[in-house]
Protein backbone atom coordinates (compact mmCIF):
# COMPACT_ATOMS: atom_id res chain seq x y z
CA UNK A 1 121.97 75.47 69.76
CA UNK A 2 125.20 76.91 69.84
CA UNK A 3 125.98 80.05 68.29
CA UNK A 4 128.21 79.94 65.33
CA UNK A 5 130.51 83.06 64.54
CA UNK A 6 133.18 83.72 61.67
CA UNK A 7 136.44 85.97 62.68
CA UNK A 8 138.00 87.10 60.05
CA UNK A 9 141.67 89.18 59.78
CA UNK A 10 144.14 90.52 57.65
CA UNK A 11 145.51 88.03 54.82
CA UNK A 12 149.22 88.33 56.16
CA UNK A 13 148.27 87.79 59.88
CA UNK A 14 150.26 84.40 60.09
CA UNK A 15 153.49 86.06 58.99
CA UNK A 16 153.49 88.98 60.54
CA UNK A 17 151.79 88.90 64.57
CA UNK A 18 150.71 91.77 66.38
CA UNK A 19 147.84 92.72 68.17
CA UNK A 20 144.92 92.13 66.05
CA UNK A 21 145.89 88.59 66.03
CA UNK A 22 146.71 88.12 69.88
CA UNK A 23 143.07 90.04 69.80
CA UNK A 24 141.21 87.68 67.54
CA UNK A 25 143.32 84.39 69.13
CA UNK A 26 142.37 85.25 72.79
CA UNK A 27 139.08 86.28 71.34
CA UNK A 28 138.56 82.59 70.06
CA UNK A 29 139.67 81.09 72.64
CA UNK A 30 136.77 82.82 75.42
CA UNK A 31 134.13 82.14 72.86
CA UNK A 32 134.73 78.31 72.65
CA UNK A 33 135.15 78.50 76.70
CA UNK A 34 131.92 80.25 76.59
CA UNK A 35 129.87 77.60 73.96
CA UNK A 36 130.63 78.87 70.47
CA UNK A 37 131.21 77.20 67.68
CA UNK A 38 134.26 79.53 66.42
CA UNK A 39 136.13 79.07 62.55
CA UNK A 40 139.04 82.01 62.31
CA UNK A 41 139.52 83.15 58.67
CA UNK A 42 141.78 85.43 56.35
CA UNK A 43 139.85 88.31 54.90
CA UNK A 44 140.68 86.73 51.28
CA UNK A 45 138.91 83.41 52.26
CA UNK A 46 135.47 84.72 53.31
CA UNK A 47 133.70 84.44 49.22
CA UNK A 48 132.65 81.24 50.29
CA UNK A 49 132.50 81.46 53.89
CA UNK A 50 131.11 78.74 56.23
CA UNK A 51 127.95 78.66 57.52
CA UNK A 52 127.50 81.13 60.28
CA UNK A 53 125.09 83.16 62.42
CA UNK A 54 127.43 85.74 62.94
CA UNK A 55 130.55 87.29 61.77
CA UNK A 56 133.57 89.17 62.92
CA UNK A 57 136.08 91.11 61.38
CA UNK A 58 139.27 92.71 62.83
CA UNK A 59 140.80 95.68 62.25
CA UNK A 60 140.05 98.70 60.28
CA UNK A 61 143.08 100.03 59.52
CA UNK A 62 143.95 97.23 57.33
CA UNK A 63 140.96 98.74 55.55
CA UNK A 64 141.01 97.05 51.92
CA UNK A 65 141.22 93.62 52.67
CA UNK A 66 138.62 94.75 56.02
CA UNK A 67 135.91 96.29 53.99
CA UNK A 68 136.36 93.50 50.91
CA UNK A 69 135.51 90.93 53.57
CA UNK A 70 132.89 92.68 54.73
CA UNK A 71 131.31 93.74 51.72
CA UNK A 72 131.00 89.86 50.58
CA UNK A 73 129.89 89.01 54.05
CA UNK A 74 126.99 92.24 53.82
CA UNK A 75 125.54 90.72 50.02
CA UNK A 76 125.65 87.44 51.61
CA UNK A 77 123.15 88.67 54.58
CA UNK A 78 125.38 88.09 57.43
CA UNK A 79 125.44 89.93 60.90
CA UNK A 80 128.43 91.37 60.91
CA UNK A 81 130.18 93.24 63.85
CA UNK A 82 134.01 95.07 63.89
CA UNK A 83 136.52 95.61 66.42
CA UNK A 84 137.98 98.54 65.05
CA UNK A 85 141.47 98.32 66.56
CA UNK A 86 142.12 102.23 65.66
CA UNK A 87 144.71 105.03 66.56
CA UNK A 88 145.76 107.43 63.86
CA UNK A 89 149.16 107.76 63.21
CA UNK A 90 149.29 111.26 62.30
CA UNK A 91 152.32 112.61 64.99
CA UNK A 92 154.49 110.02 63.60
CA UNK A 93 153.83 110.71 60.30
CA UNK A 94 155.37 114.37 61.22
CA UNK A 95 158.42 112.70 62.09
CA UNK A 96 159.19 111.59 58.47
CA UNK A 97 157.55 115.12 57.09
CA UNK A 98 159.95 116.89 58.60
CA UNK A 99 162.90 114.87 57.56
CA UNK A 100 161.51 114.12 53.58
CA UNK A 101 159.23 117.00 52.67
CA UNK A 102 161.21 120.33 52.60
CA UNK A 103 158.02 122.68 53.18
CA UNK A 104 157.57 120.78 56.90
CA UNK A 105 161.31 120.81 57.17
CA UNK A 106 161.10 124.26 57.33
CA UNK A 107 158.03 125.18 59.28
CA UNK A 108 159.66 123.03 61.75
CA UNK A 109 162.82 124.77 62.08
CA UNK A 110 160.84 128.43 61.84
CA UNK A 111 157.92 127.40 63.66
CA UNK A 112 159.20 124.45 66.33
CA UNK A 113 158.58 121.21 65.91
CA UNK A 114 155.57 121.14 68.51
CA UNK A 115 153.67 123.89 66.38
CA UNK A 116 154.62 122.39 62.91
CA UNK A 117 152.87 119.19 64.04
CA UNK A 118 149.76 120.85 65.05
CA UNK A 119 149.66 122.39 61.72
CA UNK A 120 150.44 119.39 59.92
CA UNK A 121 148.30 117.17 62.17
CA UNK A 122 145.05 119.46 60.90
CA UNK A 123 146.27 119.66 57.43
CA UNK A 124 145.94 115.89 57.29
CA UNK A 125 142.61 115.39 59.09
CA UNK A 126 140.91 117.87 56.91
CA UNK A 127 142.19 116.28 53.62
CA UNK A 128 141.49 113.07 54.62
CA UNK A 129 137.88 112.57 53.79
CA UNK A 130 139.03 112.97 50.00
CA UNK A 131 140.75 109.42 50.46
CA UNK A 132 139.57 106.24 49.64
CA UNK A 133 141.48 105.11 53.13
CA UNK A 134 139.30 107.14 55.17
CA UNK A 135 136.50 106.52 53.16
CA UNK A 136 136.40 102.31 53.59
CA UNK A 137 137.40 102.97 57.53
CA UNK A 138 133.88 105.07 57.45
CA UNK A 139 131.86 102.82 55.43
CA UNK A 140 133.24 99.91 57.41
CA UNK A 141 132.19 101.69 60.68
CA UNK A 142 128.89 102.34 59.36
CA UNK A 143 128.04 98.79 58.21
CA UNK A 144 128.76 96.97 61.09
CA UNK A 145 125.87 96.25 63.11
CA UNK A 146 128.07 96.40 66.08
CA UNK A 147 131.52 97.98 66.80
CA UNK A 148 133.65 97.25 69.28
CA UNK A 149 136.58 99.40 70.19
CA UNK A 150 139.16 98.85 73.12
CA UNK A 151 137.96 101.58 75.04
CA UNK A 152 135.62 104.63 75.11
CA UNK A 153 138.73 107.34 74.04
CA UNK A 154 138.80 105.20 70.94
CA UNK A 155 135.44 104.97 70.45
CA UNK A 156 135.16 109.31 70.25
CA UNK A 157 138.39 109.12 68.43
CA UNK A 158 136.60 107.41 65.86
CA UNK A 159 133.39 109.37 65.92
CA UNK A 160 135.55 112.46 65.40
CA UNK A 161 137.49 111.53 62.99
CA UNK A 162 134.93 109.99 60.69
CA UNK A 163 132.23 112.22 61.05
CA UNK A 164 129.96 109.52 62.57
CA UNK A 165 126.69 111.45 63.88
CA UNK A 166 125.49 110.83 67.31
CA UNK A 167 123.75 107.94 67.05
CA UNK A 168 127.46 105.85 66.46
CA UNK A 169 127.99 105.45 70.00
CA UNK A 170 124.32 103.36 70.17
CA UNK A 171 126.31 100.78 68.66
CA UNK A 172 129.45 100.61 70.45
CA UNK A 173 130.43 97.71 72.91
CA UNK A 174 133.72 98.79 74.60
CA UNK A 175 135.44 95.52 74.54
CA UNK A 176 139.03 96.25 76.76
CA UNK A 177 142.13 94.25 76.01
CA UNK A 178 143.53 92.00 78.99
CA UNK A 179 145.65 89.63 80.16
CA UNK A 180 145.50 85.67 81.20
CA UNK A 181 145.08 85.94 85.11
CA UNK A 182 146.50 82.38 85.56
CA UNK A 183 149.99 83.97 84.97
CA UNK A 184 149.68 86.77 87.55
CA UNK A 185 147.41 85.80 90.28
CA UNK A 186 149.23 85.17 92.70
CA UNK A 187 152.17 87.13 91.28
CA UNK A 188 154.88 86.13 89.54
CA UNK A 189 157.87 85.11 91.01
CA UNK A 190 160.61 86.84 89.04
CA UNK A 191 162.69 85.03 86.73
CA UNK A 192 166.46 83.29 88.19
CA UNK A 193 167.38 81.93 84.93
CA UNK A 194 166.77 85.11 83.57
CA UNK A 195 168.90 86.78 86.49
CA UNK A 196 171.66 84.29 86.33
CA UNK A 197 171.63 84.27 82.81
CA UNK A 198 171.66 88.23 82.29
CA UNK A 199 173.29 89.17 85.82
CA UNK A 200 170.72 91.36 85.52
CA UNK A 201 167.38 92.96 87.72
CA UNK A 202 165.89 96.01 88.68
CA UNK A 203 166.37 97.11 84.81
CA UNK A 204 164.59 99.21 82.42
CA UNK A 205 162.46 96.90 80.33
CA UNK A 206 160.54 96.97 76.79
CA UNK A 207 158.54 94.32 75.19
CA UNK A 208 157.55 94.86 71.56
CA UNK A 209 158.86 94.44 67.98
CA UNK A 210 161.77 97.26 67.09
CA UNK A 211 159.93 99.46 65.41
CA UNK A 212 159.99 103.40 64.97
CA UNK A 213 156.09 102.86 66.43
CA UNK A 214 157.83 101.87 69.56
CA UNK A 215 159.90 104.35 69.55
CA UNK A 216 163.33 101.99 70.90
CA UNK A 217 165.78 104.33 70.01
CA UNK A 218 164.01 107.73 72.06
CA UNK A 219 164.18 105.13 75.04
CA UNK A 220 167.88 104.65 74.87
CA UNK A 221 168.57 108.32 73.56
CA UNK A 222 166.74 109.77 76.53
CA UNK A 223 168.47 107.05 79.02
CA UNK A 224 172.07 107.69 77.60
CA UNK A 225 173.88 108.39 81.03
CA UNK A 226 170.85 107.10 83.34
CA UNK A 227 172.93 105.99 85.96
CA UNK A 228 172.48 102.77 87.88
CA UNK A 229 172.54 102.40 91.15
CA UNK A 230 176.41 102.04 93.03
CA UNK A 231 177.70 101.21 89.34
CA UNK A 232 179.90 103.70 87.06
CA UNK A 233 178.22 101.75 84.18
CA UNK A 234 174.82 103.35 82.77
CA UNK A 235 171.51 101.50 83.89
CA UNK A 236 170.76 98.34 82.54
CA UNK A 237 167.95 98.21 79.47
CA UNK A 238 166.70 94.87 78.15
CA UNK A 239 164.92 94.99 74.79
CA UNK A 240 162.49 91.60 74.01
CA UNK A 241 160.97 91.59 70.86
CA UNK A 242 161.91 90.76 66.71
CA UNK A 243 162.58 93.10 64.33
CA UNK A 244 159.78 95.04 62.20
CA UNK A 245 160.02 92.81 58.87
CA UNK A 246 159.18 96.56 57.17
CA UNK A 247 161.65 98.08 58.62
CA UNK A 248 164.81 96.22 59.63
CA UNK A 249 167.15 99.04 59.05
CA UNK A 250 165.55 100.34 62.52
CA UNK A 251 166.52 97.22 64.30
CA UNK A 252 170.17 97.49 62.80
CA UNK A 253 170.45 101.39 64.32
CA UNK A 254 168.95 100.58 67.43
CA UNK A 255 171.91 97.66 67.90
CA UNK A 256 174.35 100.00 66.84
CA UNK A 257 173.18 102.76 69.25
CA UNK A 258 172.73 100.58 72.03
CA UNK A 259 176.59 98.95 71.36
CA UNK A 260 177.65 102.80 71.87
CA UNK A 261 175.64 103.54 75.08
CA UNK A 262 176.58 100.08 76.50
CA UNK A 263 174.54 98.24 78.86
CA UNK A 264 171.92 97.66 76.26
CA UNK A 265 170.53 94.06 75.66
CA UNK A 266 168.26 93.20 72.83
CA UNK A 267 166.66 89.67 72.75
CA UNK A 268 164.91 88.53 69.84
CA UNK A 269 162.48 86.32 71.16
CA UNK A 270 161.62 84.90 74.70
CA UNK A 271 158.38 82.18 74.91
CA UNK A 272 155.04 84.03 76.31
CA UNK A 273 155.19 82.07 79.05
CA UNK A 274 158.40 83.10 80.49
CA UNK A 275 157.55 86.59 80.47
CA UNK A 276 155.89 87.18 83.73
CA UNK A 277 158.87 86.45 85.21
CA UNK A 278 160.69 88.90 83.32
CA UNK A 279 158.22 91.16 84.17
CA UNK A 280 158.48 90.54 87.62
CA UNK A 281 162.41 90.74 87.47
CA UNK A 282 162.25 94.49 86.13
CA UNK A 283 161.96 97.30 87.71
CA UNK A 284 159.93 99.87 84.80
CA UNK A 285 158.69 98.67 81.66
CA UNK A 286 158.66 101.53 79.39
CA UNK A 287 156.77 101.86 76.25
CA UNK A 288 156.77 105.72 74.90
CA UNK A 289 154.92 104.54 71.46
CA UNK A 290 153.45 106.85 68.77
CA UNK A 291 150.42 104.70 69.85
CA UNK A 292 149.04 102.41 72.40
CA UNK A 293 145.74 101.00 73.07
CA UNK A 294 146.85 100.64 75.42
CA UNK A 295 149.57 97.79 74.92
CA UNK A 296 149.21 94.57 76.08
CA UNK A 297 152.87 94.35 77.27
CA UNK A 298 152.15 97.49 79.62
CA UNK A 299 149.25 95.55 81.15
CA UNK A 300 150.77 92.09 81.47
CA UNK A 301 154.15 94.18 82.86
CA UNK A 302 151.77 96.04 85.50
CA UNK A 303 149.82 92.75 86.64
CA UNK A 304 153.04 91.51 87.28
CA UNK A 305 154.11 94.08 89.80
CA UNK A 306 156.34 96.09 87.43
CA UNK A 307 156.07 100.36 87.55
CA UNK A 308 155.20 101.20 84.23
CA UNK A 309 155.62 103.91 81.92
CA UNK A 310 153.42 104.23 78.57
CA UNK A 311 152.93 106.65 76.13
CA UNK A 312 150.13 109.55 76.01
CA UNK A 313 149.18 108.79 73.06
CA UNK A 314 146.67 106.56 72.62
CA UNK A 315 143.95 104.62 75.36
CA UNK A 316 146.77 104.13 77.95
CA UNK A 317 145.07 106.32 80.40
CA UNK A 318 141.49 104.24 80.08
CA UNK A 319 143.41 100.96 81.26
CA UNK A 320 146.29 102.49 83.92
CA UNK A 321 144.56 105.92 85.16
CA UNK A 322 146.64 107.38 88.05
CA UNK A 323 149.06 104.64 88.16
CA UNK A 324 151.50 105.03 85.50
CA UNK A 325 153.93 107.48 84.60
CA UNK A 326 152.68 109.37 81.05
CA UNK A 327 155.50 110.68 78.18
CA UNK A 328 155.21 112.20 74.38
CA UNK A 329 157.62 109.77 72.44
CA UNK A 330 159.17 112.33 70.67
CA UNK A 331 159.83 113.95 74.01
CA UNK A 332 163.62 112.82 75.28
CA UNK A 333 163.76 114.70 78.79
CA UNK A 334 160.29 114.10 79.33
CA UNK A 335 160.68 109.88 78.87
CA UNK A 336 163.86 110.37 81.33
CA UNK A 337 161.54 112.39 83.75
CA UNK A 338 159.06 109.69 83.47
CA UNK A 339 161.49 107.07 83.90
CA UNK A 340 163.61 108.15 87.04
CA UNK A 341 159.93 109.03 88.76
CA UNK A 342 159.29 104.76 87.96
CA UNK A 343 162.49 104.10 89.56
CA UNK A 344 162.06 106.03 92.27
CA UNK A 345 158.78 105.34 93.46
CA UNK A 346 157.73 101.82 95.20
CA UNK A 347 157.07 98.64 93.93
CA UNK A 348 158.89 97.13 90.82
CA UNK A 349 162.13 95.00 90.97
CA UNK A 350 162.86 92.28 93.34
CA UNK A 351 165.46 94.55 95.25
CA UNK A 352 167.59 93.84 98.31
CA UNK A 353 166.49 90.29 99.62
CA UNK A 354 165.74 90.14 103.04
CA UNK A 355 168.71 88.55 105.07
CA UNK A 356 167.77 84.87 105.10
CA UNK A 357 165.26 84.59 101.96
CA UNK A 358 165.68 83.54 98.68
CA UNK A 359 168.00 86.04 96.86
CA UNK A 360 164.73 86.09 93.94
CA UNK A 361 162.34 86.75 96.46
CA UNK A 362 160.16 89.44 95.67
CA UNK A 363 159.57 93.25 97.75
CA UNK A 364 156.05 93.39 98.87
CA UNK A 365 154.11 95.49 96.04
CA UNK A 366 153.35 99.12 96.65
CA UNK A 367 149.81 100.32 97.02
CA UNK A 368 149.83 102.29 94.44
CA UNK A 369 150.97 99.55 92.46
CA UNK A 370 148.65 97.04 94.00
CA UNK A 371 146.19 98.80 93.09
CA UNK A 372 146.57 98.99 89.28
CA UNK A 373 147.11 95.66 89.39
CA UNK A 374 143.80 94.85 91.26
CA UNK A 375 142.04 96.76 88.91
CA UNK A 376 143.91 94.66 85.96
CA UNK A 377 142.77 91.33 87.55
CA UNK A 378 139.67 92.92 88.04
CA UNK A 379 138.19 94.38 84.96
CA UNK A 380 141.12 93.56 82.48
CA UNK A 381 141.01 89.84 81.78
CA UNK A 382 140.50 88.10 78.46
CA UNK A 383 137.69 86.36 80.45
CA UNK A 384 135.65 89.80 80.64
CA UNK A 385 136.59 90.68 77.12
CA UNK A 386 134.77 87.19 75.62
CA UNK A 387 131.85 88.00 78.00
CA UNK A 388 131.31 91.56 76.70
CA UNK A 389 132.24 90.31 73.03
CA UNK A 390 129.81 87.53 72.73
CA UNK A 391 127.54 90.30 74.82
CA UNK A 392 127.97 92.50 71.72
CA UNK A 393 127.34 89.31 69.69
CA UNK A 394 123.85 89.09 71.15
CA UNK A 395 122.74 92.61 70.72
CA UNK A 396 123.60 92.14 66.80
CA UNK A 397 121.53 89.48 66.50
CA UNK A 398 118.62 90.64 67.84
């Protein structure tokens, strides 16, 4: 008989899409390849939930409507496992401290802004247990039968931070993000409508909503006079993603700032599908968040040949290793550094054409970068993660 699961997720998932959801659709998807019997539901919906062997909920850091759902789904006896989709946000946080809050305004200026976050940083993580925030993330953690993170920095992130004693990691399943092979295997070929379109290749590329997470603005601040190659005119940078609904204010500076610099093009929204190509087209995709784990854009960028450049904050370094260029977002000269290295080194961009071949003909990839991309195909596929999920699934059970 087939196993029947519930996944459940955050009530405003339809509206607003980000990675939980890709998550739990791509997560749906592999189970019914794999002979489940899958229903998806909002965490509001699950009172009278249907029958199941098995349930799944998403996302801890939406932690009321996650530990509601999972407290009607514990007094109703069902196995119940968690992907815990966590990376505190406590560097960020600084950022607004030390504009709003006059006492970390001023250990900032007196201090530096480095040491002022590593003060704040531990002021926060020892006052947190007093919350009822950190307090349904624990209990959440603890009831789960199973928990599956997206890698194993994430799973001693959360042992740390919640005080979990050693036996938490008995129950952890790392279950990595991936990609859909099928778009990258062989590799893309990169995008001519895109080029004729744009005029554009061999650019500096991010794909996410505009967000201060993202960090938009430190990319173009820190690429203000980046020159491009045998132009006067600064080096191209293509933005793809919608605004944050929470914060459109962000989206409306980073338009404004990027109308200054010049060169700066911001598209709203692009189908999935034509993104390898993009991909293919650029020549770094850069994404210095305030968190990654590790960011699905870096991986589908990197399996399509691009150099990438992520943040080192976060699980990046699980999924990319040696093979990516590592910044701190708050960190201008150090996203340039990171950048220009990207540019420099192999593989990336379509380049010159060869006399005689198609002018969207592709350079053959660098090691380095074949490598990371083997390894993507390899061991960071949404194929794997339904295996090791429904994996996870079994141990519950039993």
């Amino acid at each position: 008989m087939s196993m029947r699961v519930l996944l459940v997720i955050r009530d405003d998932a339809q509206k607003t899409l980000g990675g939980d959801t890709i998550q739990l659709t791509k997560t749906r998807e592999q189970l019914e390849q794999l002979g489940c019997v899958v229903v998806a539901r909002a965490a509001g919906e699950v009172e009278a939930p249907e029958r199941c062997d098995l349930a799944h909920v998403f996302n801890i850091q939406t932690f009321e409507s996650s530990w509601a759902a999972m407290e009607s789904l514990l007094r109703k006896g069902v196995p119940t496992v968690l992907s815990s989709i966590y990376w505190d946000m406590l560097d960020h946080w600084f950022e607004f401290a030390a504009r709003d809050t006059p006492l970390w305004r001023a250990l900032a200026r007196t201090m530096g802004p480095r040491a002022a976050r590593g003060v704040y940083v531990a002021w926060q993580r020892r006052k947190a247990p007093r919350t009822r925030e950190w307090q349904l993330q624990r209990r959440l953690l603890e009831s789960a039968r199973r928990v599956l993170p997206n890698s194993q920095s994430e799973a001693d992130l959360l042992r740390a931070t919640f005080a979990l004693n050693g036996t938490f990691h008995d129950k952890v399943d790392v279950v990595p993000n991936g990609i859909d092979p099928a778009q990258y295997d062989p590799p893309p070929a990169p995008s001519e409508w895109f080029r004729q379109q744009y005029g554009l290749r061999d650019f500096v590329l991010e794909v996410g909503r505009l967000s201060p997470v993202k960090n938009q603005i430190g990319v173009i601040e820190a690429l203000w006079d980046l020159p491009a190659p045998a132009q006067r005119a600064p080096a191209p940078i293509v933005f793809i993603g919608q605004p944050e609904p929470a914060a459109p204010e962000y989206a409306e500076r980073c338009r404004a700032l990027g109308a200054k610099r010049g060169n700066v093009f911001f598209i709203d929204r692009l189908p999935h599908a034509e993104l390898p190509g993009v991909y293919a087209l650029a020549k770094v995709h850069v994404l210095p968040s305030w968190r990654e784990t590790p960011g699905l854009a870096s991986l589908e960028a990197a399996a399509a040949g691009c150099n990438v450049v992520t943040t080192s904050i976060g699980s990046a370094r699980d999924y990319f290793g040696e093979h990516a260029w590592y910044c701190y977002p708050d960190d201008r000269a150090a996203i340039r550094r990171a950048v220009e290295a990207a540019i420099a080194a192999p593989g990336g961009g379509v380049g010159e054409p060869p006399s005689g071949s198609p002018a969207q003909a592709p350079l053959a990839p660098a090691p380095r970068q074949t490598e990371l991309r083997n390894r993507i195909l390899r061991e960071f596929t949404w194929r794997k993660a339904g295996e090791a999920t429904l994996a996870s699934y079994r141990k519950a059970l039993q």
